[in-house]
Protein backbone atom coordinates (compact mmCIF):
# COMPACT_ATOMS: atom_id res chain seq x y z
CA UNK A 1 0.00 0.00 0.00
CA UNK A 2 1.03 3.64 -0.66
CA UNK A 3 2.72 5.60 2.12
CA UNK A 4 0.70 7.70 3.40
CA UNK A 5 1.90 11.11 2.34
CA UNK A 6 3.31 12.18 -1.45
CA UNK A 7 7.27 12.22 -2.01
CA UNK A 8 7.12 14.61 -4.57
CA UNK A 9 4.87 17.15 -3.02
CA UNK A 10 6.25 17.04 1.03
CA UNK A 11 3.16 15.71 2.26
CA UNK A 12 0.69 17.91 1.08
CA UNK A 13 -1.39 15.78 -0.82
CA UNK A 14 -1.79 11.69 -0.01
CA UNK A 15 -0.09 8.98 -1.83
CA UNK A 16 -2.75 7.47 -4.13
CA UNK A 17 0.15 4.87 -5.98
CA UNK A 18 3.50 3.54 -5.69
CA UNK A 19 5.39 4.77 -9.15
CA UNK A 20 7.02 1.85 -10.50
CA UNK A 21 10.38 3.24 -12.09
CA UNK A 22 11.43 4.76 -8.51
CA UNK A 23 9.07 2.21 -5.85
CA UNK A 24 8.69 6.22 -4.65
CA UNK A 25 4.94 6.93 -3.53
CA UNK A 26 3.18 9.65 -5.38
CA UNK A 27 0.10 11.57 -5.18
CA UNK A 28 -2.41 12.05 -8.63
CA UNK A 29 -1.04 15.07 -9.79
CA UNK A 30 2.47 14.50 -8.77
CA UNK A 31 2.29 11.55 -10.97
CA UNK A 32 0.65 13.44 -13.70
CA UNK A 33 3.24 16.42 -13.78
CA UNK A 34 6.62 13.85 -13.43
CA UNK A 35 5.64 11.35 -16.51
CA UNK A 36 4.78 14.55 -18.73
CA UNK A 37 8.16 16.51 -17.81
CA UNK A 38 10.15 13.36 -18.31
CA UNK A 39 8.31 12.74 -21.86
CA UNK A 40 9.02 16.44 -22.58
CA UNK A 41 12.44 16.35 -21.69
CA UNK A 42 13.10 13.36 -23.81
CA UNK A 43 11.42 15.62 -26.89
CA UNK A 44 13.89 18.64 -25.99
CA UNK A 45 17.34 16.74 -25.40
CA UNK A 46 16.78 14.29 -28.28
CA UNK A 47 15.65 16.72 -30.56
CA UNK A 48 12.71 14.82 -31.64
CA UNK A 49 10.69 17.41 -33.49
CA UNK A 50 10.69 20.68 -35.21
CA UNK A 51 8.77 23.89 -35.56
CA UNK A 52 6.65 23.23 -38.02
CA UNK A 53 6.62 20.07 -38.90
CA UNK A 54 3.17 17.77 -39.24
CA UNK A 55 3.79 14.72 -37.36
CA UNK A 56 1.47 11.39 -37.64
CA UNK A 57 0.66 10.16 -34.35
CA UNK A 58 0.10 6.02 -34.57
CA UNK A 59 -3.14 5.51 -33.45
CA UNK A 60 -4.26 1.82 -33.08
CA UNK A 61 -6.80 2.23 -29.96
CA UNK A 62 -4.38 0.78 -27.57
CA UNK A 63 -2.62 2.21 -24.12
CA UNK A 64 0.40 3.38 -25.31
CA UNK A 65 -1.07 5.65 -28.15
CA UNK A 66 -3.74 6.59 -26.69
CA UNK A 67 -1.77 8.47 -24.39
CA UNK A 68 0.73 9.13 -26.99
CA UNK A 69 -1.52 11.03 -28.50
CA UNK A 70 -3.27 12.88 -25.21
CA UNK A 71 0.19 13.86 -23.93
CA UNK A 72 1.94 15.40 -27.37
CA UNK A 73 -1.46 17.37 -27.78
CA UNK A 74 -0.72 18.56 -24.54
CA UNK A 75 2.72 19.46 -24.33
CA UNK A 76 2.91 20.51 -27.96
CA UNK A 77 0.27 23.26 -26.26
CA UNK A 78 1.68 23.60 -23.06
CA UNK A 79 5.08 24.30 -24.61
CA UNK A 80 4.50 25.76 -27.90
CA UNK A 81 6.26 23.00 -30.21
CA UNK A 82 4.66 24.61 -33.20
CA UNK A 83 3.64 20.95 -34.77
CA UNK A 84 0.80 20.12 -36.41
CA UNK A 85 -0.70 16.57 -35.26
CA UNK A 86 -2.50 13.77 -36.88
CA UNK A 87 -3.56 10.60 -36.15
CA UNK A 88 -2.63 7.67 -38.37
CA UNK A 89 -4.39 4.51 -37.97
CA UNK A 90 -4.03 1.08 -40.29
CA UNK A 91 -6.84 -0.84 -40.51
CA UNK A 92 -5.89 -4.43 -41.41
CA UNK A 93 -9.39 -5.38 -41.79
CA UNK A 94 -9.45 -8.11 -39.19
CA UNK A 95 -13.01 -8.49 -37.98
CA UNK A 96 -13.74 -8.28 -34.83
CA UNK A 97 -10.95 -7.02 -33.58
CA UNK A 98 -9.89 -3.93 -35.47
CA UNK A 99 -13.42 -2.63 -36.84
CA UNK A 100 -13.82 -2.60 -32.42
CA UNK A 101 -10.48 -0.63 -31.88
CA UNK A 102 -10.97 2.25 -34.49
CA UNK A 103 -14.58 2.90 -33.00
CA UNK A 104 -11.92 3.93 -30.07
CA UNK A 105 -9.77 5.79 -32.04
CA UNK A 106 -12.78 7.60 -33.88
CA UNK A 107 -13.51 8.71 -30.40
CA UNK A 108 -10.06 9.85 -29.49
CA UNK A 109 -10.04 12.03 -32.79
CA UNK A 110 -12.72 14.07 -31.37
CA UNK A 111 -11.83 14.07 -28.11
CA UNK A 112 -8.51 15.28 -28.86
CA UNK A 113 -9.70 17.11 -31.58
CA UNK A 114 -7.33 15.80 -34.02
CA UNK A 115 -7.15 15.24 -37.68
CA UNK A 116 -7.58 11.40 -38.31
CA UNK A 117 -6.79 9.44 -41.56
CA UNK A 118 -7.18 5.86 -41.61
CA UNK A 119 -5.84 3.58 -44.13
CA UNK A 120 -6.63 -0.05 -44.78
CA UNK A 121 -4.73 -3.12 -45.93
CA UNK A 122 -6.76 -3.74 -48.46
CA UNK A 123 -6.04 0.20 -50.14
CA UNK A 124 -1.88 -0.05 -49.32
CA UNK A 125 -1.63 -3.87 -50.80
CA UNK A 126 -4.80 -4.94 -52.59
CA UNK A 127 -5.03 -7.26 -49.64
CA UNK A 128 -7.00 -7.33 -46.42
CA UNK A 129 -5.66 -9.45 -43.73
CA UNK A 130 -9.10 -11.64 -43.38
CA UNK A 131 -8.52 -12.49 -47.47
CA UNK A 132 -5.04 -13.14 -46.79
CA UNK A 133 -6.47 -16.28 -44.57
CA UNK A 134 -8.84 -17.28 -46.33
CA UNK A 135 -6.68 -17.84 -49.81
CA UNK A 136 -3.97 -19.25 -47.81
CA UNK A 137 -6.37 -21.40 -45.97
CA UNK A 138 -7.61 -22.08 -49.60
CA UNK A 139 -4.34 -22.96 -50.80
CA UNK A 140 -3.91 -25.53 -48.47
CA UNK A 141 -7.69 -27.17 -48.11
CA UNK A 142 -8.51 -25.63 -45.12
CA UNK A 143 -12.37 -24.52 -44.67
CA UNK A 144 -12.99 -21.20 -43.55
CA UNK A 145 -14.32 -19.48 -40.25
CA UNK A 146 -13.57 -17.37 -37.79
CA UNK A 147 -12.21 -19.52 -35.54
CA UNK A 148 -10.16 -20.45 -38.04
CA UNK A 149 -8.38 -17.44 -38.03
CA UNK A 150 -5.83 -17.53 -34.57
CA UNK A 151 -5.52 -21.72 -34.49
CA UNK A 152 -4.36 -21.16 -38.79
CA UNK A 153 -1.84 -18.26 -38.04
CA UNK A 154 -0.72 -19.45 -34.60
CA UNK A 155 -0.10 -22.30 -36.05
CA UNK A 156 0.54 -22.02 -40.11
CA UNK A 157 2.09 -18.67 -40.62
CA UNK A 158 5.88 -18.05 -39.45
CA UNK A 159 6.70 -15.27 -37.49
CA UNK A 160 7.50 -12.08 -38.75
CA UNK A 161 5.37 -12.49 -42.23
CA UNK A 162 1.87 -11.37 -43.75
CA UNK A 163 0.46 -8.92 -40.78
CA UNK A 164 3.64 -8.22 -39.15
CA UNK A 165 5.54 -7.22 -42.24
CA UNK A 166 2.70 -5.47 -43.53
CA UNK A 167 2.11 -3.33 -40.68
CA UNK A 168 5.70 -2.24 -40.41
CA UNK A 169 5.71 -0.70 -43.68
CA UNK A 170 2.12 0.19 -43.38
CA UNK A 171 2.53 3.55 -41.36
CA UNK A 172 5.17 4.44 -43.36
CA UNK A 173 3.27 4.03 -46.94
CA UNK A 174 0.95 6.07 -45.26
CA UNK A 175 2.81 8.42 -43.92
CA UNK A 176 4.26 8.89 -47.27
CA UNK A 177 0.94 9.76 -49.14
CA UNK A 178 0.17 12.53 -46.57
CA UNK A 179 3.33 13.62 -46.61
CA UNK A 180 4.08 14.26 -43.21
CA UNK A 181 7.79 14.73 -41.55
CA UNK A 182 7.76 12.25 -39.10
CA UNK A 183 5.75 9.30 -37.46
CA UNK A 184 5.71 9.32 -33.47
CA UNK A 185 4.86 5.55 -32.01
CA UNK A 186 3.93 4.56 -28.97
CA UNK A 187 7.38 2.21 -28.12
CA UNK A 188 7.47 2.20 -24.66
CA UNK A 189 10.32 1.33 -22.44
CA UNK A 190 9.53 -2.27 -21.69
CA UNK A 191 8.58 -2.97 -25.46
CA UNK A 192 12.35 -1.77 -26.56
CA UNK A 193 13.85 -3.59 -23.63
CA UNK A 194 12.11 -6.53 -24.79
CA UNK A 195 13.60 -6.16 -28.51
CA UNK A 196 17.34 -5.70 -26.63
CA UNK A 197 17.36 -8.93 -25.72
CA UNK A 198 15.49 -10.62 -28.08
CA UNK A 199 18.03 -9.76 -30.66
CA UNK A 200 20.81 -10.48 -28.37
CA UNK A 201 19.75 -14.29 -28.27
CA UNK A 202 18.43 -14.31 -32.45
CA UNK A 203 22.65 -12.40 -32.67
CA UNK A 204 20.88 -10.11 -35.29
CA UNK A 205 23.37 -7.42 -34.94
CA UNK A 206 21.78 -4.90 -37.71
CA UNK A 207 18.71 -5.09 -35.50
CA UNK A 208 20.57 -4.82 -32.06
CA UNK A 209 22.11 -1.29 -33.03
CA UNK A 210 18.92 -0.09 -34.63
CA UNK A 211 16.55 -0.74 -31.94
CA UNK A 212 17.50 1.81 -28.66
CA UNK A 213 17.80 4.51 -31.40
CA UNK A 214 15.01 6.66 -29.85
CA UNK A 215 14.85 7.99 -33.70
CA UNK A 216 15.22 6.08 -37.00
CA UNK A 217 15.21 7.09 -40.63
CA UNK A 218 16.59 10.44 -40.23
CA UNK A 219 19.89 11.81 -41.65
CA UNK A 220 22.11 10.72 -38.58
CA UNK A 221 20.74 6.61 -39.26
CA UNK A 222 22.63 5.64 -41.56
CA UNK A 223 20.86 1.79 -41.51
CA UNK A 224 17.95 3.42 -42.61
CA UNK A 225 17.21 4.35 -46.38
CA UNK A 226 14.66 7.09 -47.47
CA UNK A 227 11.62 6.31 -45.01
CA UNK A 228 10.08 8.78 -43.05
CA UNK A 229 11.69 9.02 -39.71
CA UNK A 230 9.83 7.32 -37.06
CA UNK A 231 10.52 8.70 -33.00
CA UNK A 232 9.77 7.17 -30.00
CA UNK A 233 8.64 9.49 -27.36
CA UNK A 234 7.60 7.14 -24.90
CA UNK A 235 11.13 5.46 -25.24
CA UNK A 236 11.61 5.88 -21.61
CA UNK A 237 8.01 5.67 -20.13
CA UNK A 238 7.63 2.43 -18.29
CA UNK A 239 4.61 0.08 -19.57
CA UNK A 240 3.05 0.33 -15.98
CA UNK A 241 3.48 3.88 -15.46
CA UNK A 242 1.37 4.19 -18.69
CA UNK A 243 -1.67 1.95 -17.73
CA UNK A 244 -1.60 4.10 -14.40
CA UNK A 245 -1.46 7.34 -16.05
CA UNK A 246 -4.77 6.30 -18.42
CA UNK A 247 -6.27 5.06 -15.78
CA UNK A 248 -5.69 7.68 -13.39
CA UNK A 249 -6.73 10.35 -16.35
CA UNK A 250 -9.66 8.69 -17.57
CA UNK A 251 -8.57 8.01 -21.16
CA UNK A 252 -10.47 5.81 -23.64
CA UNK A 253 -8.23 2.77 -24.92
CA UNK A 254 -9.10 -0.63 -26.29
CA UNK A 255 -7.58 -3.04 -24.20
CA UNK A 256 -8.36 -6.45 -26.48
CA UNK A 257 -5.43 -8.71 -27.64
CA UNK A 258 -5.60 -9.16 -31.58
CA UNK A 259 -5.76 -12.84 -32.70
CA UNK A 260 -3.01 -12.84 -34.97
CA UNK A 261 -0.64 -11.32 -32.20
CA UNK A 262 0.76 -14.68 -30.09
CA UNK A 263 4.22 -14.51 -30.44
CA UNK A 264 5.98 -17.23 -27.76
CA UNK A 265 9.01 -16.14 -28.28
CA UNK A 266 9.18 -12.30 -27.14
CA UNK A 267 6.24 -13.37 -24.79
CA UNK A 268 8.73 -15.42 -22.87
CA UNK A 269 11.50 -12.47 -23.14
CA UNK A 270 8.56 -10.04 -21.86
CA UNK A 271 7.88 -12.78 -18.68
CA UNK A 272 11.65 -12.92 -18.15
CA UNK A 273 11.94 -9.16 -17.61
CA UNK A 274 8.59 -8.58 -15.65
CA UNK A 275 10.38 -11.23 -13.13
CA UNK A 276 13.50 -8.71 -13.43
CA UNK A 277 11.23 -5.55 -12.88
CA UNK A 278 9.77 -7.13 -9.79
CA UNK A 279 13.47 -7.89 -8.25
CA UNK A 280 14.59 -4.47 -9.50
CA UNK A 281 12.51 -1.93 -10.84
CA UNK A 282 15.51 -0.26 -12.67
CA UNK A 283 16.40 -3.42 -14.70
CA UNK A 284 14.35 -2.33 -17.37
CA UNK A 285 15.97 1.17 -17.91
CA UNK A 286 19.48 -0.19 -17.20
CA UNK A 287 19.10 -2.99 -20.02
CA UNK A 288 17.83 -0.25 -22.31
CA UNK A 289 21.05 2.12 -21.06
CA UNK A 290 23.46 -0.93 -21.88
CA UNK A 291 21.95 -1.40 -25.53
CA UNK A 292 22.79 2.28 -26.28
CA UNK A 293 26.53 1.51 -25.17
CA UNK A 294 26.68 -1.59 -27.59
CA UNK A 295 29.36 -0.99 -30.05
CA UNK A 296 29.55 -2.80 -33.60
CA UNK A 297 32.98 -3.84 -34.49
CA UNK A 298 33.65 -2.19 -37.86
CA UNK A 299 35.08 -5.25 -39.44
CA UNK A 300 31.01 -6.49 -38.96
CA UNK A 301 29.82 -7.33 -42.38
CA UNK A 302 26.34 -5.50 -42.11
CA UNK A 303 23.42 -5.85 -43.95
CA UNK A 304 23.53 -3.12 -47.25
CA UNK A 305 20.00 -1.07 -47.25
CA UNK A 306 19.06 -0.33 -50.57
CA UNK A 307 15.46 0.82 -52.37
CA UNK A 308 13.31 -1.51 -53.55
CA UNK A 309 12.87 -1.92 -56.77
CA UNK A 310 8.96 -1.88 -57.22
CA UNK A 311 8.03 0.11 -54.36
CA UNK A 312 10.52 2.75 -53.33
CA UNK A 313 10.54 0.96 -49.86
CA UNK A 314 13.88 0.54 -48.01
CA UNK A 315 15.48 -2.96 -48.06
CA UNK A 316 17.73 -5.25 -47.59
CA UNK A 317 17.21 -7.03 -51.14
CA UNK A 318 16.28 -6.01 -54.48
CA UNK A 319 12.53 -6.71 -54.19
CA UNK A 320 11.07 -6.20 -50.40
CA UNK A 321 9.03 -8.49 -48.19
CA UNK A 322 5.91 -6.92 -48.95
CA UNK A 323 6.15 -6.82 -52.33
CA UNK A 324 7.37 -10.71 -52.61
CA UNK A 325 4.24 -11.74 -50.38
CA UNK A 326 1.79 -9.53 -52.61
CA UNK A 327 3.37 -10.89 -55.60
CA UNK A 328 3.08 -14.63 -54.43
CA UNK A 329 -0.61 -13.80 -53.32
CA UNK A 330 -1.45 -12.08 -56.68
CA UNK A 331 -0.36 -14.89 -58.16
CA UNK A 332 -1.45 -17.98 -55.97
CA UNK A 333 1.51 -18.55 -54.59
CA UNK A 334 1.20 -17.44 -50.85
CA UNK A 335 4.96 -18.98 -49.67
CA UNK A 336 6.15 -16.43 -52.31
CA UNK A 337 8.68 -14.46 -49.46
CA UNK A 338 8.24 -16.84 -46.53
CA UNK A 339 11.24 -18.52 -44.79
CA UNK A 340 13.31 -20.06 -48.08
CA UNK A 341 11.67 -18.96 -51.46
CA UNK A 342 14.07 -19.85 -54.34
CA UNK A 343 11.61 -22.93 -55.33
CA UNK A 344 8.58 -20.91 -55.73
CA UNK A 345 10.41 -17.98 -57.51
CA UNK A 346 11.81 -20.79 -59.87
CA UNK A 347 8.15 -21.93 -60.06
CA UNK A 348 6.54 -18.92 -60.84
CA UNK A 349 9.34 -17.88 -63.40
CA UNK A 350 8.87 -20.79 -64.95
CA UNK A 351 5.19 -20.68 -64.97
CA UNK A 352 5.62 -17.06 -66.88
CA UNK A 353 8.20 -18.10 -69.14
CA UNK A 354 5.84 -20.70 -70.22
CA UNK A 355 2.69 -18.19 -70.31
CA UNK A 356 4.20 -15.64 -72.12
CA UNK A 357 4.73 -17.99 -75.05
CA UNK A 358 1.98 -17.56 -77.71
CA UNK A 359 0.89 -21.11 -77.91
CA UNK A 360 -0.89 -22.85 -75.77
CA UNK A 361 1.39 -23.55 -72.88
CA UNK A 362 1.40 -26.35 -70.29
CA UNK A 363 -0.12 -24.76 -67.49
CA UNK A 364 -3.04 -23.38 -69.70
CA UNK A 365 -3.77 -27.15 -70.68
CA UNK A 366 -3.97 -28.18 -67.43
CA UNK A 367 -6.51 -25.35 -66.49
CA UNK A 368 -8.70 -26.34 -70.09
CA UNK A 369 -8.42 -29.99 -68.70
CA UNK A 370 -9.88 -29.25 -65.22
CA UNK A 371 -12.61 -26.62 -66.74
CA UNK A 372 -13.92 -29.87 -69.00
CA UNK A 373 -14.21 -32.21 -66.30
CA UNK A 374 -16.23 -29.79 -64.28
C-alpha cells in the first residue's frame, strides 16, 4: 500500500500509488506532472521534433497511443512545439478485432480534436488481412471461419510475415501519401527492452544497433534508407506507469489482444523481464542504457539497405518483403517471401516463361483440362 503522504509534493497531498520506475509513492497530480516533464524532456534533449513540422501520431486504440496522443497534444500546447498533429491509424481489416479498436480511435479524434486518416490493408496492398487467410487457408484445403483465423496463423504462418511485415511498412506508406515529416509511435520502455534482448539471443546485430535509437530514418541513421523518420517518445516511459497514467486520467483505450498477435518467443522475453522488474525496478531502464553503449565492431559485415525496386521501400534485397508476399498472393503462390523462397520464384518464373509464349502452354492445358471435367 502507498505511504501515506506524497514524495514529490512534502506531504501535502496523499499517496494514491506507488510509481514503478522509482518504488517512490506519489500523489495524482504529482504523478501526472513527473511522466509529462520526463516525456518532454526526452522531446527537448533528443531533438525529436521541429517547428513546423506535421507529425502522424500512430493511433491503433491501444494504451500506449492513446496516451501518446493525449500527452503530445498537450505538451505541444503547453510548450509551444509549433507541430501540427494527426492521427494515423491502419486498418488491417481483421473483424472483430480492429473494426472494435478504431470505434476507439474515432472517439479519441474528437476528443482530442485531431485530424484522423485511416488507411486499410486492403487500399496499401490490394489485400485485407481476413482475405489473406482465407486464400492461404484455400491454398492448403482448409475450410474457412472465424475460428479459423488464430488456431491457422498461430499455427501455419511463421513469425515475422503477412500482418507483421505489412504493418511495419504500413505507417510508413501512409505516412508517405500525406506527406508528413515524421511518425511518433507509442514504443514504450519495456517494449524496446524486450527487442534488446530478443536480438541479443536471435545475434541479429543490424537489429541490435537499430533498436535503442530513440529515432530512425533520419539523416544521422545511416541503416535506414529514405523512409520517413519514425521517434519514440515514450522510449523511456515504463509500460506500468502508462496503464496508471490512463487510468488515473480517464482516457479511452481498447484493451483487447488481436488474434493474430501470439508470439511465444518475445512473450517469454517479456515474462523474463517482468520477473526482473519485480526484483529491481531499474532493470528495465538499465538494459535499455546498456543497448545504447553496444558498439559494432567495424570489421562487422552489415546488412547493405538499398530501395526496392517496385516500391521505393527501403530494403535489404532487391525486391522487399511486402512486395514478394503480394506478388506470391497475386499470383497464388502465398509462400512467395516466406522462410526459403528460391523454389517458388523458380516456379513462378517458370510458370511465366511458359505463359508468355503464344501457344498454348502447359499450365493453360492443365486449367482447359480441369474446366472440362467440371
Amino acid at each position: 500500500m502507498p505511504s501515506a503522504t506524497c514524495v514529490s509534493c512534502n506531504g501535502q497531498r496523499p499517496a494514491a500509488l506507488v510509481r514503478p520506475k522509482t518504488s517512490e509513492p506519489y500523489c495524482k497530480q504529482c504523478f501526472f506532472d513527473a511522466f509529462e516533464r520526463e516525456i518532454h524532456e526526452t522531446i527537448v534533449k533528443e531533438q525529436l521534433f521541429k517547428p513546423g513540422e506535421t507529425i502522424a501520431v500512430a493511433a491503433s486504440g491501444g494504451k500506449d497511443s492513446t496516451v501518446l496522443a493525449h500527452v503530445l497534444k498537450l505538451l505541444n500546447e503547453r510548450h509551444s512545439y509549433g507541430l501540427k498533429l494527426v492521427l494515423l491509424s491502419i486498418d488491417e481489416g481483421i473483424t472483430g478485432y480492429r473494426d472494435d479498436s478504431l470505434e476507439t480511435v474515432k472517439r479519441n479524434q474528437q476528443q482530442y480534436e485531431l485530424p484522423l486518416i485511416i488507411l486499410t490493408y486492403k487500399e496499401l496492398y490490394g489485400w485485407s488481412m481476413d482475405e489473406i487467410v482465407k486464400a492461404v487457408g484455400r491454398k492448403n484445403n482448409f475450410s474457412y471461419s472465424h475460428e479459423f483465423h488464430y488456431l491457422f496463423v498461430l499455427y501455419f504462418f511463421p513469425s515475422g510475415t503477412f500482418c507483421g511485415v505489412f504493418r511495419r511498412q504500413a505507417l510508413d506508406r501512409g505516412a508517405m501519401k500525406l506527406s508528413v515529416n515524421k511518425i511518433a509511435t507509442g514504443h514504450n520502455a519495456d517494449d524496446i527492452a524486450e527487442t534488446i534482448l530478443m536480438n541479443i539471443l536471435r545475434g541479429d546485430i543490424a537489429r541490435l544497433k537499430r533498436c535503442t535509437l530513440i529515432m530512425t530514418g533520419d539523416e544521422s541513421d545511416d541503416s535506414e534508407g529514405s523512409i520517413i523518420p519514425r521517434c519514440k517518445p515514450l522510449k523511456y516511459a515504463y509500460e506500468k506507469e502508462i496503464v496508471l497514467y490512463a487510468f488515473y486520467k480517464r482516457l479511452d483505450y481498447f484493451s483487447t489482444e488481436c488474434l493474430y498477435s501470439p508470439n511465444a518467443y518475445r512473450g517469454n522475453i517479456r515474462t523474463y523481464i517482468k520477473d526482473l522488474e519485480r526484483l529491481r525496478p531499474s532493470s528495465i531502464i538499465d538494459i535499455i542504457h546498456s543497448g545504447e553503449q553496444l558498439l559494432v565492431k567495424q570489421s562487422t559485415k552489415m546488412p547493405v539497405q538499398r530501395v526496392c525496386e517496385r516500391c521505393s521501400y527501403c530494403s535489404s534485397m532487391p525486391i522487399c518483403k511486402a512486395c514478394l508476399l503480394i506478388e506470391g498472393l497475386n499470383k497464388g503462390v502465398p509462400k512467395l517471401g516466406i522462410g526459403k523462397t528460391e523454389r517458388y520464384r523458380k516456379e513462378m518464373q517458370k510458370k511465366d516463361e511458359c505463359c508468355s509464349d503464344q501457344s498454348l502452354c502447359h499450365c493453360m492445358k492443365e486449367k482447359l483440362t480441369v474446366n472440362e471435367h467440371n
